[in-house]
N, C-alpha and C. Protein backbone atom coordinates (compact mmCIF):
# COMPACT_ATOMS: atom_id res chain seq x y z
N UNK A 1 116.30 91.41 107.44
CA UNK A 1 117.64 91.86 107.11
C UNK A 1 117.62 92.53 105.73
N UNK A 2 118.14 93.75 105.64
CA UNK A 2 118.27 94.54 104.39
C UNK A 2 119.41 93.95 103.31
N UNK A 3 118.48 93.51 102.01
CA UNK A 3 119.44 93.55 101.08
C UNK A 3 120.76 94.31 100.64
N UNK A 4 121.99 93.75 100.77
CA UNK A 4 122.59 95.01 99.96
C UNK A 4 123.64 94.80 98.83
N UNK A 5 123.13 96.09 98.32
CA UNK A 5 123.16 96.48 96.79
C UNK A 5 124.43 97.52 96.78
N UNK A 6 125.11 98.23 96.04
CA UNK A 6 126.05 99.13 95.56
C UNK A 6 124.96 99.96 94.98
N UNK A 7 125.46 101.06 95.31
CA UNK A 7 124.30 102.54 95.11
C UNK A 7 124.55 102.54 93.56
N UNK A 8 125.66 101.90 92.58
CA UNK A 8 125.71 101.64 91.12
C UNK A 8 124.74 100.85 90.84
N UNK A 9 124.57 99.90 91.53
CA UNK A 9 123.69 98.81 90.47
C UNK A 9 121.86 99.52 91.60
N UNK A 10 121.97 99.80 92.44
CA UNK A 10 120.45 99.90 92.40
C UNK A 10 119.97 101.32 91.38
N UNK A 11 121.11 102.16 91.39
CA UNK A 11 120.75 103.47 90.19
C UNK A 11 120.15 102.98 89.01
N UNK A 12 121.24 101.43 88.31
CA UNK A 12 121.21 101.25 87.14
C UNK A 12 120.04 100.71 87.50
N UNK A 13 119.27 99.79 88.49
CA UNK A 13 118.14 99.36 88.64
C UNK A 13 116.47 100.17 88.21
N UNK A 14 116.94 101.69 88.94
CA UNK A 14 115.92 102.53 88.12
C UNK A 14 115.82 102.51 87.01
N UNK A 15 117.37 103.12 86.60
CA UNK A 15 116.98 103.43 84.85
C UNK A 15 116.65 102.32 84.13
N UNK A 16 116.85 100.84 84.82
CA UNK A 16 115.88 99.67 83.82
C UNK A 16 114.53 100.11 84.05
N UNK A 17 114.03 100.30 85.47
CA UNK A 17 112.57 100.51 85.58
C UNK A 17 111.98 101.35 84.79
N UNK A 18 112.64 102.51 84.27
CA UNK A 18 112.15 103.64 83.60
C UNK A 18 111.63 103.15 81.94
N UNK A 19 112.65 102.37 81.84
CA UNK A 19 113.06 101.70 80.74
C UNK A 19 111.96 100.80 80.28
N UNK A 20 111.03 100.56 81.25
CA UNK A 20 109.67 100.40 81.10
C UNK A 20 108.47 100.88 80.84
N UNK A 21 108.63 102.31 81.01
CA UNK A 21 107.84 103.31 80.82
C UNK A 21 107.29 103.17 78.94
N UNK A 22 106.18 102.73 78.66
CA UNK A 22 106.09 102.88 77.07
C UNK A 22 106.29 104.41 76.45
N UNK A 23 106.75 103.50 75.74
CA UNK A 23 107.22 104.75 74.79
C UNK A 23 106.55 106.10 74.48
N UNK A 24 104.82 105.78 74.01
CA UNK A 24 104.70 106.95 73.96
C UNK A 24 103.95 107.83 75.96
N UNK A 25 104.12 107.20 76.49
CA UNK A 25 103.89 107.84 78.02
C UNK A 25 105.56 108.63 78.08
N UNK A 26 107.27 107.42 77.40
CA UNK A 26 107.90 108.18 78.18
C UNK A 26 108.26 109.48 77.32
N UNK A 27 107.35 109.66 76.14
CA UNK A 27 107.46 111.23 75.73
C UNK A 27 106.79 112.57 75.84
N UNK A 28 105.62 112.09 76.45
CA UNK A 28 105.07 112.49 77.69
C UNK A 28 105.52 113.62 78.49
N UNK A 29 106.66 112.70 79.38
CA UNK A 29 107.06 113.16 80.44
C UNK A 29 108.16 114.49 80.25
N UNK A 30 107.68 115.17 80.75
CA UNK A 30 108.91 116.79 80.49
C UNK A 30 108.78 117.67 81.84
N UNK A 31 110.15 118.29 82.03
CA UNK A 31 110.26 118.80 83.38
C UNK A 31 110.44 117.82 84.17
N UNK A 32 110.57 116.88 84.26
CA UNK A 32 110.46 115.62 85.44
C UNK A 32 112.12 115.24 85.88
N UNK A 33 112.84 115.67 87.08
CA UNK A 33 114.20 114.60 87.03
C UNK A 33 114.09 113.78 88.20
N UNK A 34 114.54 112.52 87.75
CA UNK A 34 114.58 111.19 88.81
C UNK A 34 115.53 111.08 89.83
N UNK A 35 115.49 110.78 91.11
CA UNK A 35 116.67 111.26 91.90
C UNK A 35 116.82 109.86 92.52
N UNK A 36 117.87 109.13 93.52
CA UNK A 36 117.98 108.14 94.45
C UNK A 36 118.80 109.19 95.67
N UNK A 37 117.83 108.92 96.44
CA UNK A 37 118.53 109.56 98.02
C UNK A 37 118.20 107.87 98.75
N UNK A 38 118.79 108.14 100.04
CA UNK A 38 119.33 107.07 100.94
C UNK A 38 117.46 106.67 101.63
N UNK A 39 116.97 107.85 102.08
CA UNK A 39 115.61 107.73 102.97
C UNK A 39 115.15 109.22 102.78
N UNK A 40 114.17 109.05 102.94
CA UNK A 40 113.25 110.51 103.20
C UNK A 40 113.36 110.92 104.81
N UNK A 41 113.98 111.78 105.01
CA UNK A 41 114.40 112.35 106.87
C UNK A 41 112.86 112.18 107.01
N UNK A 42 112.09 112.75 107.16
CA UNK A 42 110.67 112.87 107.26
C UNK A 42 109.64 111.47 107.71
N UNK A 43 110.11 110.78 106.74
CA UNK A 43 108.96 109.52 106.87
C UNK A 43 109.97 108.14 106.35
N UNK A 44 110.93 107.77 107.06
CA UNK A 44 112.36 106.80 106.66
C UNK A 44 111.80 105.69 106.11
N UNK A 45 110.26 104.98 105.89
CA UNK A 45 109.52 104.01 105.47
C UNK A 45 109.39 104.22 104.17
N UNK A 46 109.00 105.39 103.68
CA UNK A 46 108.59 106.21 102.48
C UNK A 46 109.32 105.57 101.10
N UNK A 47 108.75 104.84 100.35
CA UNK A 47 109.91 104.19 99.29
C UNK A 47 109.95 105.02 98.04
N UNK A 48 109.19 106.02 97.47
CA UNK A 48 109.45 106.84 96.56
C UNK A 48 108.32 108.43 96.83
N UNK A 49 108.80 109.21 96.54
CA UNK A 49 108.08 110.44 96.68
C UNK A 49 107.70 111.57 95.48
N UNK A 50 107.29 111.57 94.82
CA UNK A 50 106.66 112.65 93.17
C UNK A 50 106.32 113.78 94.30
N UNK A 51 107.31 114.70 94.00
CA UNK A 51 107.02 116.05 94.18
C UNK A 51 106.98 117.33 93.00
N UNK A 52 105.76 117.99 92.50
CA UNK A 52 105.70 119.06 91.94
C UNK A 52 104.07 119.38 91.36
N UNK A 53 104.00 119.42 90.20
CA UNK A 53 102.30 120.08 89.27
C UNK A 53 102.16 118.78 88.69
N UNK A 54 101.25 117.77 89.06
CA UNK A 54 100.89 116.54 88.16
C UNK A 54 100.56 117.41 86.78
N UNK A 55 100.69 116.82 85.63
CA UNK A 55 100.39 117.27 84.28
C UNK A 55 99.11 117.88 84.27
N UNK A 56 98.49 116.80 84.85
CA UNK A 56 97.12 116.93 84.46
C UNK A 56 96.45 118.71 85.36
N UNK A 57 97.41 118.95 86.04
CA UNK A 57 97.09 120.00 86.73
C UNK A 57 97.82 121.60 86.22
N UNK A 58 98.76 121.16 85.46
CA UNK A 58 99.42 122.27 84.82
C UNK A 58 98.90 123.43 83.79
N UNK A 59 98.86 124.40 83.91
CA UNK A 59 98.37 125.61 83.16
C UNK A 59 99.47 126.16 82.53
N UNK A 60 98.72 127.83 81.88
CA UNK A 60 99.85 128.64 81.78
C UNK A 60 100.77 128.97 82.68
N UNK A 61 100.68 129.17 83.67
CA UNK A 61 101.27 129.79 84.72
C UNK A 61 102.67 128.62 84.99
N UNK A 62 102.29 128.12 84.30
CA UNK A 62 103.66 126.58 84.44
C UNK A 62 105.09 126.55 83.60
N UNK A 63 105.06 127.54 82.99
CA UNK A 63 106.33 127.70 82.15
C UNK A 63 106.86 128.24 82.69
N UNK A 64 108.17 127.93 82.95
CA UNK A 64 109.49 128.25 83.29
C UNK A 64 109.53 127.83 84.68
N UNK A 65 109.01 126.86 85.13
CA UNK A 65 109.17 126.14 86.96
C UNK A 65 110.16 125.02 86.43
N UNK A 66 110.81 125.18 87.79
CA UNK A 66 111.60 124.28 88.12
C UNK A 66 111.21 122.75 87.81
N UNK A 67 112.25 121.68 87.57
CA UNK A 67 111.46 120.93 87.41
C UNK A 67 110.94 119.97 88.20
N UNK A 68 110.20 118.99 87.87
CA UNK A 68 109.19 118.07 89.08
C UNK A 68 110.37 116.99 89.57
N UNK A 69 110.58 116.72 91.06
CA UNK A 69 111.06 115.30 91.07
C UNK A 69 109.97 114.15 91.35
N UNK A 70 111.17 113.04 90.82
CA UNK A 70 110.64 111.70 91.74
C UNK A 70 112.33 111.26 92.06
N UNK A 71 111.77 111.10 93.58
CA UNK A 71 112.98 110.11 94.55
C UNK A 71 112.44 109.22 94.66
N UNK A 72 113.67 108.59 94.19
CA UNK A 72 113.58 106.86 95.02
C UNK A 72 114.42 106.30 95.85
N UNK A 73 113.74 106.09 97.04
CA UNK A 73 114.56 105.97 98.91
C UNK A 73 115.07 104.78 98.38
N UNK A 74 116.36 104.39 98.18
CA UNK A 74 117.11 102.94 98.33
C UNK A 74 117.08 102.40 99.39
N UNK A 75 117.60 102.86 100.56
CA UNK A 75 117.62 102.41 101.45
C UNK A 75 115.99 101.77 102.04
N UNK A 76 115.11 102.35 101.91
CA UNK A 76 114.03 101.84 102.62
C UNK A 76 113.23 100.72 101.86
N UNK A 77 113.50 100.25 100.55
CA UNK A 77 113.41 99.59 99.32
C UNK A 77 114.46 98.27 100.10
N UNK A 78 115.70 98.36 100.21
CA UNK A 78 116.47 97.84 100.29
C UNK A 78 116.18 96.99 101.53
N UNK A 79 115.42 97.48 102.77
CA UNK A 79 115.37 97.45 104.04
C UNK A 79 113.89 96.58 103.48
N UNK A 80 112.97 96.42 103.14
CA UNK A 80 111.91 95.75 102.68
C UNK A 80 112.46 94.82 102.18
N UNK A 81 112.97 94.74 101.24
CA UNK A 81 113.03 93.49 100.80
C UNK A 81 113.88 92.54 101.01
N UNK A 82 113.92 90.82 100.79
CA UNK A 82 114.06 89.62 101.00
C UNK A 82 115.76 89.40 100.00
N UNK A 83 115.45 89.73 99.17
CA UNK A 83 116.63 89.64 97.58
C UNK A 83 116.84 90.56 96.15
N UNK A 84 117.42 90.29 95.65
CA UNK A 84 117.83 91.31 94.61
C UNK A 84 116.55 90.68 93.54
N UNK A 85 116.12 89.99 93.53
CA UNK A 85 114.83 89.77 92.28
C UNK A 85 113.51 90.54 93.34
N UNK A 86 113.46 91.18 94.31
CA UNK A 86 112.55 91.43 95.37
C UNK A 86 112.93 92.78 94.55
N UNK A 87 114.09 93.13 95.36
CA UNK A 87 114.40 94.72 95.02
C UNK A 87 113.92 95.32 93.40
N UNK A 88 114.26 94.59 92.35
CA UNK A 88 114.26 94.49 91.26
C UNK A 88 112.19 94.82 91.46
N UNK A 89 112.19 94.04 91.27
CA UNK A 89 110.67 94.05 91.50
C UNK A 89 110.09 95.26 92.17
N UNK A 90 110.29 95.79 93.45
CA UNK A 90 110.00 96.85 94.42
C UNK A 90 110.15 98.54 93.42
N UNK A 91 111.58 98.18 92.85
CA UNK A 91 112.15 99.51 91.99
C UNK A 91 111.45 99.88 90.97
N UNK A 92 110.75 98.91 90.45
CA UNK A 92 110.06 98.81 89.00
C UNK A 92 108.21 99.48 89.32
N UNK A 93 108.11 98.73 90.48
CA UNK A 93 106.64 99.21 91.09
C UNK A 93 107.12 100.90 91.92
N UNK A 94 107.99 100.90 92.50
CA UNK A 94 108.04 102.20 92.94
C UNK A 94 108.00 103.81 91.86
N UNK A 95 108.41 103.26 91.22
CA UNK A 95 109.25 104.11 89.99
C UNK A 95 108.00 104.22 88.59
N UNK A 96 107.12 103.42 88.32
CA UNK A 96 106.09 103.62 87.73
C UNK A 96 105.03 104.06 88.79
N UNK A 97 105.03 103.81 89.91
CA UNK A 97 104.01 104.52 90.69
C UNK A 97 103.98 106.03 91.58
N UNK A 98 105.42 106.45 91.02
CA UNK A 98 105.80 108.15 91.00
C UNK A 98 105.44 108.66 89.78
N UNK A 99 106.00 107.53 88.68
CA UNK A 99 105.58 108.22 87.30
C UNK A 99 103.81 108.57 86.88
N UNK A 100 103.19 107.62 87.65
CA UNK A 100 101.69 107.76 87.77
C UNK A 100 101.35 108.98 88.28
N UNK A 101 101.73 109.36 89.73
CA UNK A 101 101.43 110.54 90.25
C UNK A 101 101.75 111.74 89.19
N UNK A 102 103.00 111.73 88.11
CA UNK A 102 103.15 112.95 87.53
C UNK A 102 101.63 113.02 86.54
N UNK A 103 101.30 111.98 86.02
CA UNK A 103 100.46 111.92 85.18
C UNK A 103 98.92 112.39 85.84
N UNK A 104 98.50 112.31 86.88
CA UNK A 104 97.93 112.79 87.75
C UNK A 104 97.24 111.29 88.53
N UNK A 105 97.70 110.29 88.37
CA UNK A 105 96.90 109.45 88.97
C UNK A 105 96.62 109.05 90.41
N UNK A 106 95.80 108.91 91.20
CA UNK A 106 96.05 109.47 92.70
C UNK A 106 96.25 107.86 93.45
N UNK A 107 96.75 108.14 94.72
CA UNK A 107 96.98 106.75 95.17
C UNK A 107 95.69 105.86 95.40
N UNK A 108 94.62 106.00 95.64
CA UNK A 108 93.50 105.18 95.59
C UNK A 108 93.16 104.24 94.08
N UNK A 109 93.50 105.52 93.46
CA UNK A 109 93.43 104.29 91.72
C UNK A 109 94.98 103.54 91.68
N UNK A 110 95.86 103.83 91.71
CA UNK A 110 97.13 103.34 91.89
C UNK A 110 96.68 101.99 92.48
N UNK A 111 96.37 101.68 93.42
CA UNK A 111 96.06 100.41 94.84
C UNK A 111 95.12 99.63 93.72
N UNK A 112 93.76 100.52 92.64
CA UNK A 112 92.87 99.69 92.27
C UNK A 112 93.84 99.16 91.07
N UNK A 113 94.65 99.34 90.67
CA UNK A 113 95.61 99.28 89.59
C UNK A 113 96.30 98.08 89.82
N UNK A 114 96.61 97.76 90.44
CA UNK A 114 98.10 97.19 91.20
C UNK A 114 99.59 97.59 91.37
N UNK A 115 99.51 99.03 91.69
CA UNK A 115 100.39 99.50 91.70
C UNK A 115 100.46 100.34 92.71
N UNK A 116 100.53 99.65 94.11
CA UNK A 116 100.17 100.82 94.84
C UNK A 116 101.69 100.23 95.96
């Protein structure tokens, strides 16, 4: 049975997760905006998705692009987990493990990480 949350408090749930990001990683980050959609139409399991140029892959040719997202599927977060210290937990691992991908880290080190 899916937890449920008010699309207010799981938002504010990210921006705690982000809120984890150290300091100097979250200055780092540029071009990047964070989104919450309901599910990914595509793959409705999918709990967060980093779409754009990982850093580590960016050149000249990179100025002036649009910027990179990361979504985070509530609903399929929500649908996983047991309770709101679950969710809490899920948001925090989802949301540093998009922020990984911007940095270029790929999902195989992510998993050796614990963050997969």
């Amino acid at each position: 049975m899916a937890v449920v949350m008010t699309e207010a408090r799981f938002d504010e749930l990210v921006s705690e997760a982000l809120d984890l990001i150290p300091p100097q990683l979250a200055r780092a980050i540029d071009n990047v905006v964070v989104l919450v959609d309901s599910r990914d139409p595509d793959d409705p399991g999918l709990l967060g998705l980093y779409h754009g140029i990982a850093l580590t892959e960016r050149d000249s040719h990179y100025g002036g692009s649009l910027p990179d997202t990361i979504t985070i599927y509530r609903e399929a977060i929500l649908e996983m987990c047991e309770d709101e210290d679950h969710v809490v937990e899920e948001v925090a691992i989802t949301v540093i493990h998009e922020i990984a991908h911007y940095f270029g880290i790929e999902e195989d080190r992510l998993h050796e990480l614990g963050w997969g």
